[in-house]
Every structure is written in C-alpha cells, then in structure tokens.
C-alpha atoms as a PDB file:
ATOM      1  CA  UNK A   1     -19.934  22.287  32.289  1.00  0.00           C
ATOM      2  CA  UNK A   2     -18.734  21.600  28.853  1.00  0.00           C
ATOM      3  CA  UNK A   3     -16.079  24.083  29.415  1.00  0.00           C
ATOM      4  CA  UNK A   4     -14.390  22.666  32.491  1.00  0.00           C
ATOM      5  CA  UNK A   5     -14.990  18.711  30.679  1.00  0.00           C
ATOM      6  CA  UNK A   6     -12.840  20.000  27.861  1.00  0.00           C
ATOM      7  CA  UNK A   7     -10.083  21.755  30.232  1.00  0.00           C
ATOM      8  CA  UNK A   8     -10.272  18.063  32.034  1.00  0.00           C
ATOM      9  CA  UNK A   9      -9.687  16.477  28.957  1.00  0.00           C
ATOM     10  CA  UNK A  10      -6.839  18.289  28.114  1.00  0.00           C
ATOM     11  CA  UNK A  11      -4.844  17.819  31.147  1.00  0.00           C
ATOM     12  CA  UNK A  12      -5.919  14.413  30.915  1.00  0.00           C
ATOM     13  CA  UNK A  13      -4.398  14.162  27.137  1.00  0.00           C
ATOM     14  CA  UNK A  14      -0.877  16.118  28.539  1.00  0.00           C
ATOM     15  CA  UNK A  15      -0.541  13.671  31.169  1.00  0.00           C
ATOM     16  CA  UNK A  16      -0.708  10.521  28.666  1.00  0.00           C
ATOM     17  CA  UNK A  17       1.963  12.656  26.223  1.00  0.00           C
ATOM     18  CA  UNK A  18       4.119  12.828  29.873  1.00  0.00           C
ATOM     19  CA  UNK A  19       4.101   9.321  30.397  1.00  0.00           C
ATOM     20  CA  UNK A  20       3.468   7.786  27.189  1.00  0.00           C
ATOM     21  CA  UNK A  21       5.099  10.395  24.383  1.00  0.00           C
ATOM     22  CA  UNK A  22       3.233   9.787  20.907  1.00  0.00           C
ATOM     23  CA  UNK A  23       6.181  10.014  18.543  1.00  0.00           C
ATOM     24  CA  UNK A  24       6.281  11.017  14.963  1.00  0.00           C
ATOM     25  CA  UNK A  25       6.228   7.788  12.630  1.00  0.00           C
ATOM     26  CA  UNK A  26       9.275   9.204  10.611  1.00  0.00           C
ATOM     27  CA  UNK A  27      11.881  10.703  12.722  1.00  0.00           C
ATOM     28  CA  UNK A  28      10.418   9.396  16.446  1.00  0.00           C
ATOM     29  CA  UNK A  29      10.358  13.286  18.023  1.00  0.00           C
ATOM     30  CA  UNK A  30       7.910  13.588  20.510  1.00  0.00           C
ATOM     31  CA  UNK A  31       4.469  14.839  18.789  1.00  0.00           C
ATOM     32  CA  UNK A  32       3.167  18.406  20.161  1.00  0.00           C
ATOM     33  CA  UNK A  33      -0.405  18.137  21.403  1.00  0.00           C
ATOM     34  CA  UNK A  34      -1.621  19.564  18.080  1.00  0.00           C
ATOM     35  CA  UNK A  35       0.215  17.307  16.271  1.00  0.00           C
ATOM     36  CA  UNK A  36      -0.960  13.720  14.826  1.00  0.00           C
ATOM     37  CA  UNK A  37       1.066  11.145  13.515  1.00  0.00           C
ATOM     38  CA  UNK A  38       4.124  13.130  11.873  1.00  0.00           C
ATOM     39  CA  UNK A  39       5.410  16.524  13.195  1.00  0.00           C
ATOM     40  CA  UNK A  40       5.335  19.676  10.784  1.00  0.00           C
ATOM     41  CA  UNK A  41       8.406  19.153  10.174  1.00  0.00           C
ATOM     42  CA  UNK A  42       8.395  15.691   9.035  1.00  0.00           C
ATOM     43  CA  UNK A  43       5.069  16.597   6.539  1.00  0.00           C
ATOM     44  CA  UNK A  44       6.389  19.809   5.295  1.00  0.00           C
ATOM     45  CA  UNK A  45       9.230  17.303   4.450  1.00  0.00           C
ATOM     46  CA  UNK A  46       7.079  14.948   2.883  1.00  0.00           C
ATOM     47  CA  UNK A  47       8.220  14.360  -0.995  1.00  0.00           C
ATOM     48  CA  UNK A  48       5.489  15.496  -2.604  1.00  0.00           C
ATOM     49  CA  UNK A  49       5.148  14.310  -6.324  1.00  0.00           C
ATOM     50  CA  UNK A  50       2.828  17.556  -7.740  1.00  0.00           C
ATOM     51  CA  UNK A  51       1.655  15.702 -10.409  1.00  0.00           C
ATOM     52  CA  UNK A  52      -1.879  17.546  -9.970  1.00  0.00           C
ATOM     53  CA  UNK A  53       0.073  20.647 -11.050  1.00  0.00           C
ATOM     54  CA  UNK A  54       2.650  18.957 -13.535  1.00  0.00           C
ATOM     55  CA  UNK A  55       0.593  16.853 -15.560  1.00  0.00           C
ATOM     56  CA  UNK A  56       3.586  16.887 -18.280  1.00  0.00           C
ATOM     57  CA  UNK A  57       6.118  14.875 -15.357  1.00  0.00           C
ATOM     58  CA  UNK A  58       3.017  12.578 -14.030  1.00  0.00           C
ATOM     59  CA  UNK A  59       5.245   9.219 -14.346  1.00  0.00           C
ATOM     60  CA  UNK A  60       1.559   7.779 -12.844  1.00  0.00           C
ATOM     61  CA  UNK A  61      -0.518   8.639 -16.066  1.00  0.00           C
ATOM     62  CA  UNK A  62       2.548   7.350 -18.318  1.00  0.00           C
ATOM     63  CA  UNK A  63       2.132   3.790 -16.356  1.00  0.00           C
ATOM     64  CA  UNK A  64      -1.085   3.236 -17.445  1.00  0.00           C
ATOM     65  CA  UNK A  65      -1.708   4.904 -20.851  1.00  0.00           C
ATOM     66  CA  UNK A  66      -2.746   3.256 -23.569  1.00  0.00           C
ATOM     67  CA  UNK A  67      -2.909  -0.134 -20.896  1.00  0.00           C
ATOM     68  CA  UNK A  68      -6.411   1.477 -19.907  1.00  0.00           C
ATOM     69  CA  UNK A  69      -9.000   4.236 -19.386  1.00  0.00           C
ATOM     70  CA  UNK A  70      -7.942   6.755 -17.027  1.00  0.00           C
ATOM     71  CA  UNK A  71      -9.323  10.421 -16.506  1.00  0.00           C
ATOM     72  CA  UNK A  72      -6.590  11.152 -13.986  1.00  0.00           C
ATOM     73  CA  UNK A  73      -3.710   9.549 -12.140  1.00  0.00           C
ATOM     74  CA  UNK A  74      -2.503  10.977  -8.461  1.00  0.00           C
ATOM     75  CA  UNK A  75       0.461  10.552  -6.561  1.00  0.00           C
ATOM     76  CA  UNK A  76       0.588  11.860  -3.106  1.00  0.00           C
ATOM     77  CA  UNK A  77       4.443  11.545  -2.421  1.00  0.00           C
ATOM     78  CA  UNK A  78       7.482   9.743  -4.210  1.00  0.00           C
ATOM     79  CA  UNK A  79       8.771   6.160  -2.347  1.00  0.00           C
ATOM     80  CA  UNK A  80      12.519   4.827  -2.207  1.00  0.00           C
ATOM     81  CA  UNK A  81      13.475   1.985  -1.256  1.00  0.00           C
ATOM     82  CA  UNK A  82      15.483   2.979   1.479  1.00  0.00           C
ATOM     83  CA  UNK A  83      13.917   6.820   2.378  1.00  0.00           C
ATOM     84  CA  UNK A  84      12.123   7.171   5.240  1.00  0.00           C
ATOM     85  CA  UNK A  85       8.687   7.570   3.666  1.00  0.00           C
ATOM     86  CA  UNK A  86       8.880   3.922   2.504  1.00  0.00           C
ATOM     87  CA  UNK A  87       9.463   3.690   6.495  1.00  0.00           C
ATOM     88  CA  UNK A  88       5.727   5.241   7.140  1.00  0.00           C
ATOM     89  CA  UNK A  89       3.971   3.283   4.619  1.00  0.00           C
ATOM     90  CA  UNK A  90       5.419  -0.033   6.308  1.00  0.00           C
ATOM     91  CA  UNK A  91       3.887   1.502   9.456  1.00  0.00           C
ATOM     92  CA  UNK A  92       0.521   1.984   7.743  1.00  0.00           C
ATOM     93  CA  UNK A  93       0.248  -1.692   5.867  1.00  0.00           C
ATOM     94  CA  UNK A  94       1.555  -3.952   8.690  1.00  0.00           C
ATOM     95  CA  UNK A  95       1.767  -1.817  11.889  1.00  0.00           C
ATOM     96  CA  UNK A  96      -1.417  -0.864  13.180  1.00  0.00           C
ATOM     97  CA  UNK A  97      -1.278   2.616  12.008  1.00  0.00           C
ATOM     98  CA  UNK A  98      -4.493   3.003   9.777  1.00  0.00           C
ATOM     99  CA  UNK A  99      -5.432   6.241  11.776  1.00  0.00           C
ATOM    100  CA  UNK A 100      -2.321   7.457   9.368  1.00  0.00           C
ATOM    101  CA  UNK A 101      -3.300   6.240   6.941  1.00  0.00           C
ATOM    102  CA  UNK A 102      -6.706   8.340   7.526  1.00  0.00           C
ATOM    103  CA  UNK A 103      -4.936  11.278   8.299  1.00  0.00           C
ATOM    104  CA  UNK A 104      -2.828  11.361   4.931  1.00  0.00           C
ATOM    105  CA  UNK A 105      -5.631  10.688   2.716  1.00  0.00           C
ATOM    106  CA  UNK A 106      -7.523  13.510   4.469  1.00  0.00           C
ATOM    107  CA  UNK A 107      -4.536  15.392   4.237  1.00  0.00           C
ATOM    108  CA  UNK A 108      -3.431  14.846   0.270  1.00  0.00           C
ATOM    109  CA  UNK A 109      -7.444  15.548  -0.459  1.00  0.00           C
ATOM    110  CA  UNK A 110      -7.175  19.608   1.091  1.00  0.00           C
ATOM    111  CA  UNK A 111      -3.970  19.938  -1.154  1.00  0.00           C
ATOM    112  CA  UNK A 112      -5.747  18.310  -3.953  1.00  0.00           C
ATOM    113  CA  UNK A 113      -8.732  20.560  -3.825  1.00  0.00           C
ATOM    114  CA  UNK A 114     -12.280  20.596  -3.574  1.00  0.00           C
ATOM    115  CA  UNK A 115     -12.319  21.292  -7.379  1.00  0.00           C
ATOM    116  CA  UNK A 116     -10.554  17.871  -7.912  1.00  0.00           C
ATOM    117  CA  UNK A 117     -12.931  15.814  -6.452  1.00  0.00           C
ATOM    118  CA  UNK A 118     -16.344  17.890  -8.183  1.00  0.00           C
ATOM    119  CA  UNK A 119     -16.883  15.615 -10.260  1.00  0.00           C
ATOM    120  CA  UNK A 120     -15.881  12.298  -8.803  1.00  0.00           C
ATOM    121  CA  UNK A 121     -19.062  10.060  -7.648  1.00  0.00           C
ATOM    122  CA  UNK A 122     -17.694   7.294  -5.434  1.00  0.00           C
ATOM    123  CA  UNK A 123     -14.404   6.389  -3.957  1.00  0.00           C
ATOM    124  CA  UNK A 124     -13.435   2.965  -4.349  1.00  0.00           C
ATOM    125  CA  UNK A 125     -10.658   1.198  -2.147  1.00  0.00           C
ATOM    126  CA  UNK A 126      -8.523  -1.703  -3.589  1.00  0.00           C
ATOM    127  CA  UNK A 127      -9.684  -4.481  -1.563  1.00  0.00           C
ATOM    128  CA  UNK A 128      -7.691  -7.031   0.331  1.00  0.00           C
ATOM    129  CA  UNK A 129      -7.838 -10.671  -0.048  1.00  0.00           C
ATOM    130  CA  UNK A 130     -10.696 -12.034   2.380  1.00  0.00           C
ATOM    131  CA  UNK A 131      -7.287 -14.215   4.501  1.00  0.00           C
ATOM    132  CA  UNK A 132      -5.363 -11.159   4.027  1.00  0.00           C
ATOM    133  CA  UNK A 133      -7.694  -9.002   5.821  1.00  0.00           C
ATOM    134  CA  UNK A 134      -8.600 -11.453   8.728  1.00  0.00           C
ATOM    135  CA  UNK A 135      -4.978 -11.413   9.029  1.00  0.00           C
ATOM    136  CA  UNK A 136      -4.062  -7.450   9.081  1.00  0.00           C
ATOM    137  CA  UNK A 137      -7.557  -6.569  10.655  1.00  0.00           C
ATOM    138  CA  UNK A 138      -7.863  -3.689   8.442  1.00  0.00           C
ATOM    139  CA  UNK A 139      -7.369  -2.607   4.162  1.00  0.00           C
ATOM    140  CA  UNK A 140      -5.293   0.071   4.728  1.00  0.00           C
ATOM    141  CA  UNK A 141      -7.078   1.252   0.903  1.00  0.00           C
ATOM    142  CA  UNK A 142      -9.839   1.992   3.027  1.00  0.00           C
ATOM    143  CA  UNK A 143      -8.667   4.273   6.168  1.00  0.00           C
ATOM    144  CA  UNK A 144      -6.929   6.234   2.891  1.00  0.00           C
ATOM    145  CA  UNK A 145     -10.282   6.559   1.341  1.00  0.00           C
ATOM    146  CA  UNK A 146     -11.893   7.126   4.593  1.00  0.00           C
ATOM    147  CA  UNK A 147      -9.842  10.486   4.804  1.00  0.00           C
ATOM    148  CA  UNK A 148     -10.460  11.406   1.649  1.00  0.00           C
ATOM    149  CA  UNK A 149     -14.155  10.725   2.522  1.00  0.00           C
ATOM    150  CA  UNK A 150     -13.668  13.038   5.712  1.00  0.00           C
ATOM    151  CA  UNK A 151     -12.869  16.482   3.190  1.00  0.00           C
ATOM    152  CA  UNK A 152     -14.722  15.270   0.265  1.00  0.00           C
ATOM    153  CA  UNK A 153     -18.150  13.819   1.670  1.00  0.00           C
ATOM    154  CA  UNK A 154     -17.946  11.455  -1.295  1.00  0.00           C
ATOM    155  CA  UNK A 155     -18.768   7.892  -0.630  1.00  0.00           C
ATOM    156  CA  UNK A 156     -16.999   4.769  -0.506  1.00  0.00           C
ATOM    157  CA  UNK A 157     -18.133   2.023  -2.264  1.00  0.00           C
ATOM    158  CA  UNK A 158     -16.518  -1.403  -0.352  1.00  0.00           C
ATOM    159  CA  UNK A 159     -18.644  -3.889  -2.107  1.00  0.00           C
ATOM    160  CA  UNK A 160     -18.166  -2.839  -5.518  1.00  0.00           C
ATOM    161  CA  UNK A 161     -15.091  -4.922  -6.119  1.00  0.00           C
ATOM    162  CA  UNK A 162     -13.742  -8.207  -4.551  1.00  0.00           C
ATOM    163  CA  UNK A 163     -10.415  -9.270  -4.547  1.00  0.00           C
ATOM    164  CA  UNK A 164     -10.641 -13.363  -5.165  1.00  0.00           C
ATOM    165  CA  UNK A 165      -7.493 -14.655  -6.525  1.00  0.00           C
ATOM    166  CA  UNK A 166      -3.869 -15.548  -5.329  1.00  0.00           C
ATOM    167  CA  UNK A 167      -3.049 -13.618  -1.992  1.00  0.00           C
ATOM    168  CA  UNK A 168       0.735 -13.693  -2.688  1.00  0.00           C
ATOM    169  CA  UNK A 169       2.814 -10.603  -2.053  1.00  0.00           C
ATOM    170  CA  UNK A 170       3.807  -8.503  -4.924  1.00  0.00           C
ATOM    171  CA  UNK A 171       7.391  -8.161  -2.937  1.00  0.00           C
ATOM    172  CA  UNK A 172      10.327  -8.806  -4.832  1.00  0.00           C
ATOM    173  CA  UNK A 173       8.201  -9.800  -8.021  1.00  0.00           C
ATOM    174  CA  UNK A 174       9.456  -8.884 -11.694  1.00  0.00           C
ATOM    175  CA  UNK A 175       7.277  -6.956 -13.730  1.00  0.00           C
ATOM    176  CA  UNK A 176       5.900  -9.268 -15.429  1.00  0.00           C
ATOM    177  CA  UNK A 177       5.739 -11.846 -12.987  1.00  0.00           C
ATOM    178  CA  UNK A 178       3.432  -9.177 -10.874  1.00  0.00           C
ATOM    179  CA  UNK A 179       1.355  -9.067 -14.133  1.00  0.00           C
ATOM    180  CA  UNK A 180       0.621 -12.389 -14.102  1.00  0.00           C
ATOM    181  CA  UNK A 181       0.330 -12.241 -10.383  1.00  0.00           C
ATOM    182  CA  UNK A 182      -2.379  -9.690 -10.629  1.00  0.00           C
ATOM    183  CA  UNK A 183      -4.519 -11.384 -14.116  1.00  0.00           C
ATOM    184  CA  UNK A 184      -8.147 -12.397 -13.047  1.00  0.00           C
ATOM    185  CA  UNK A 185      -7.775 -11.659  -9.148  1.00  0.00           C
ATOM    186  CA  UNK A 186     -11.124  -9.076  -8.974  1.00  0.00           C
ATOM    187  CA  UNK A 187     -14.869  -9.977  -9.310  1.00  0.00           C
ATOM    188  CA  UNK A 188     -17.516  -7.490  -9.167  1.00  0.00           C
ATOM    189  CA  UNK A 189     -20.060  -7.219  -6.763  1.00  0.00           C
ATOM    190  CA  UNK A 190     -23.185  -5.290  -7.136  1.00  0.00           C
ATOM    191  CA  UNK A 191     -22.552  -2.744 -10.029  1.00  0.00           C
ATOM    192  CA  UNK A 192     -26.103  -1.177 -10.495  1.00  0.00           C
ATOM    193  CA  UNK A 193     -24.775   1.991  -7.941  1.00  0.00           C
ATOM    194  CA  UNK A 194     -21.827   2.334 -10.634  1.00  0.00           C
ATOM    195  CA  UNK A 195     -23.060   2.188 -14.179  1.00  0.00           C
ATOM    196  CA  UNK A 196     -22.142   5.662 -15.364  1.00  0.00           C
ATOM    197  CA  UNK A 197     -20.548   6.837 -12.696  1.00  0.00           C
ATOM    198  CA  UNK A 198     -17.105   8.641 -11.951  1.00  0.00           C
ATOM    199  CA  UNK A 199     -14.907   6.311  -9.664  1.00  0.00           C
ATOM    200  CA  UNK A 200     -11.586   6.811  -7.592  1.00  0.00           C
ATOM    201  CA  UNK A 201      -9.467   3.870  -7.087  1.00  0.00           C
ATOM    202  CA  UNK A 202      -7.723   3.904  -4.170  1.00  0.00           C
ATOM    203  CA  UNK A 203      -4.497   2.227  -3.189  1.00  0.00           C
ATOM    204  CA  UNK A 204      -1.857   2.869  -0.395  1.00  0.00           C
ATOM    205  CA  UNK A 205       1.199   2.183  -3.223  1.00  0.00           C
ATOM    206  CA  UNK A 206       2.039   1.750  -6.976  1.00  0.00           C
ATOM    207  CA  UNK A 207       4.979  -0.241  -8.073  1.00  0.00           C
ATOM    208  CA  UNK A 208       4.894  -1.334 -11.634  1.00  0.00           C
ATOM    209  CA  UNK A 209       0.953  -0.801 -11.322  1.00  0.00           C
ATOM    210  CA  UNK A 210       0.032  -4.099 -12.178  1.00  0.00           C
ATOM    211  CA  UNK A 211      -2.642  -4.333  -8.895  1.00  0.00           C
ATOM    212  CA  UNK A 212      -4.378  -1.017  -9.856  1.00  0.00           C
ATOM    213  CA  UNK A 213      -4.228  -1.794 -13.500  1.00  0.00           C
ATOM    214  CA  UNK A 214      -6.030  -5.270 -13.153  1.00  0.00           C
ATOM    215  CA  UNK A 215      -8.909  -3.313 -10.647  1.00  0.00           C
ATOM    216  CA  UNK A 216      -9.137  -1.207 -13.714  1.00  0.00           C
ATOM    217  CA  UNK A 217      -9.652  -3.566 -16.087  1.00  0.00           C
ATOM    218  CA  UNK A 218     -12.001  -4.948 -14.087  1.00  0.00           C
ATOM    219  CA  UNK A 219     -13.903  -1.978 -12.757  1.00  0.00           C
ATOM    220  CA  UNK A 220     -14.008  -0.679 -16.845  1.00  0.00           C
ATOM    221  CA  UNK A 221     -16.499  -3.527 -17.418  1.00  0.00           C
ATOM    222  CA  UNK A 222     -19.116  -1.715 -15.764  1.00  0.00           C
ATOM    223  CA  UNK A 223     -21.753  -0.081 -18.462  1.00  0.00           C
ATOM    224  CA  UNK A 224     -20.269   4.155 -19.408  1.00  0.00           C
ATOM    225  CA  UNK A 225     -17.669   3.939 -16.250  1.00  0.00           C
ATOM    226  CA  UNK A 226     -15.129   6.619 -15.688  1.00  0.00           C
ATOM    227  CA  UNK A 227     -12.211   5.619 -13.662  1.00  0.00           C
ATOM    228  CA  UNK A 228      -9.494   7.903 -11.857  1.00  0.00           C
ATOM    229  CA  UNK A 229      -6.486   6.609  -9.599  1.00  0.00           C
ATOM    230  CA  UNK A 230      -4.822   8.094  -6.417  1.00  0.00           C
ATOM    231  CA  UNK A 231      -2.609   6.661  -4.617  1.00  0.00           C
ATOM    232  CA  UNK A 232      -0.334   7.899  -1.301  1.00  0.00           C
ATOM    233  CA  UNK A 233       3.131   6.669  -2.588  1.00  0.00           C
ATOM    234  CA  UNK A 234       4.117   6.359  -6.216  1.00  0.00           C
ATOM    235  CA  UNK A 235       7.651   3.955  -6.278  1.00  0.00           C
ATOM    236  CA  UNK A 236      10.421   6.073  -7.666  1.00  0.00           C
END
C-alpha cells in the first residue's frame, strides 16, 4: 500500500543520512531529515538585505538608476568577501549544488510574496555563455528561477536572451573594466512572447552590476518592455 511504500521510503532515506550524513552547505552540521541544504539555523542566519521592505536603503535600485529602466530591484541576502554566504554561492556556481540554488529562489519568492510577483509575466534567467555551460552543466540563473517558478507558477523564458560575447570571468575586474567586459555580449532571440510584457531578470550575484545592466539594455529593446531584477546575493 501507499502507506507502508512511504514508511519504506523513509527508513530507506534515515539509513542513507546514517551512512552518508547530508551536511549543511554553510556550517557542515548534519541536516535533520526535514531539512534541505542549510539547517534552520544557518537560514534564519542568512543576511537578509530587506530591500522589499526598505526601498529608501535598496543599494540595488541606486546601482542602476538613471543607467536604465527598472520597476524594481531585489536582493535576497548581502555577500562579503570572506562571510560564509559568499561560501554557499561558490557551492551553487561551481559545485554541483543547483538543487540550492532551487531551493533559495523558492525560498526568497514565499518571503517576497505572492503580491510581488502579481504582476510579473515571465521570469528570465541571465544566460551562460554556450562553452561556459557545456563546461558547468548547468546556469545556475536558471535552478534560481526555477524556484521562483515552483511558488510563483510564472514562466521562464530561456530563449529570450543569448549570451554571445567574451566568456571571461568578471573576477578580480575593475569597474570599468567589467563594463567593457559586459558591452555587446547579449542577442535576442525570439521576442514576439515579450513585447509588452513584465520581465524578471534573474542572476545568482551582483557586483558592480555591469552583467545585469548590459541584459537590461538589451532586453529594453524589446517594443513597451518592463524590466525588474532579483538577484540571491547583492556584494556588500
């Protein structure tokens, strides 16, 4: 019966946690079985920016006023260079862990709020360069957007944008010299789903914002667009 397959399953799933503990990808404690990811503690912990609820501190909108366009500009949590939530994004960009990456978009999307996301019309992931994405397996932009897709029901558009220029790393760049890094490197695809829609850009990370501001530019050539921005981690 259905009942006695799910009790199997469960004993099944404490036996794996005996042998092979899932830890939590910021302080390594072994995960309770209703736990994914992170403990409690470690997301209660997380450093949450509020900028939903602040709009007067939002150091996110400031970046890109004036530059271009936005309706609205989200933050999920603040990133140091040396804090242990710069730790769990390196886990979700080269690591493997895009299930995370899932889990915290789906997670900053219920403390957003339903309300937030009324009158948003497609979700739209920062895309990888083609050799970057052989390479990694995965756009981590995507898993983020794919939890935000799991509380919303919005879609995600994947085509709408490509990413065709230089595939260097933003690491270690100036600002400007991640400007220049970032001019001309998105195409659009097939925009007829778009014109005079509501879009979310969606990124893992913003820096100086030069990536997000170029897939704006881009993205704002697209007949009566509106364009928001959420990221996980704004830099600090």
């Amino acid at each position: 019966s259905d009942k006695n397959m799910s009790s199997l399953k469960q004993h099944i799933g404490y036996l794996i946690d005996l042998f092979y503990p899932r830890i939590c990808l910021i302080c390594g404690r072994a995960l309770q079985s209703h736990e994914k990811h992170l403990c409690m503690y470690c997301i209660q912990n997380i450093p949450r920016t509020q900028f939903h609820s602040h709009s007067e501190d939002n150091i996110m909108e400031h970046l890109f006023r004036g530059k271009v366009q936005i309706e609205k500009a989200v933050a999920f949590f603040y990133f140091t260079h040396h804090g242990d939530y710069r730790h769990l994004i390196h886990q979700i960009k080269y690591r493997g862990e895009k299930e995370c990456a899932r889990y915290l978009g789906e997670i900053y999307a219920r403390e957003l709020g339903a309300e937030f996301f009324t009158d948003i019309d497609l979700l739209v992931p920062v895309p990888l360069h083609p050799k970057r994405l052989r390479k990694r397996g995965y756009n981590q932009s995507e898993w983020i957007a794919m939890g935000i897709s799991d509380f919303t029901g919005k879609d995600i558009d994947r085509y709408l944008i490509h990413r065709c220029g230089t595939s260097e790393t933003q690491t270690n760049k100036g600002i400007y010299k991640r400007w220049e890094n970032t001019q001309n490197i998105f195409t659009l695809g097939n925009t007829s789903e778009a014109e005079g829609k509501h879009l979310l850009l969606i990124d893992d990370v913003v820096t100086t914002g030069a990536t997000l501001l170029s897939c704006a530019n881009t993205l704002s050539n697209i007949k009566n667009i509106k364009i928001s921005l959420l990221t996980l981690a704004i830099a600090q």
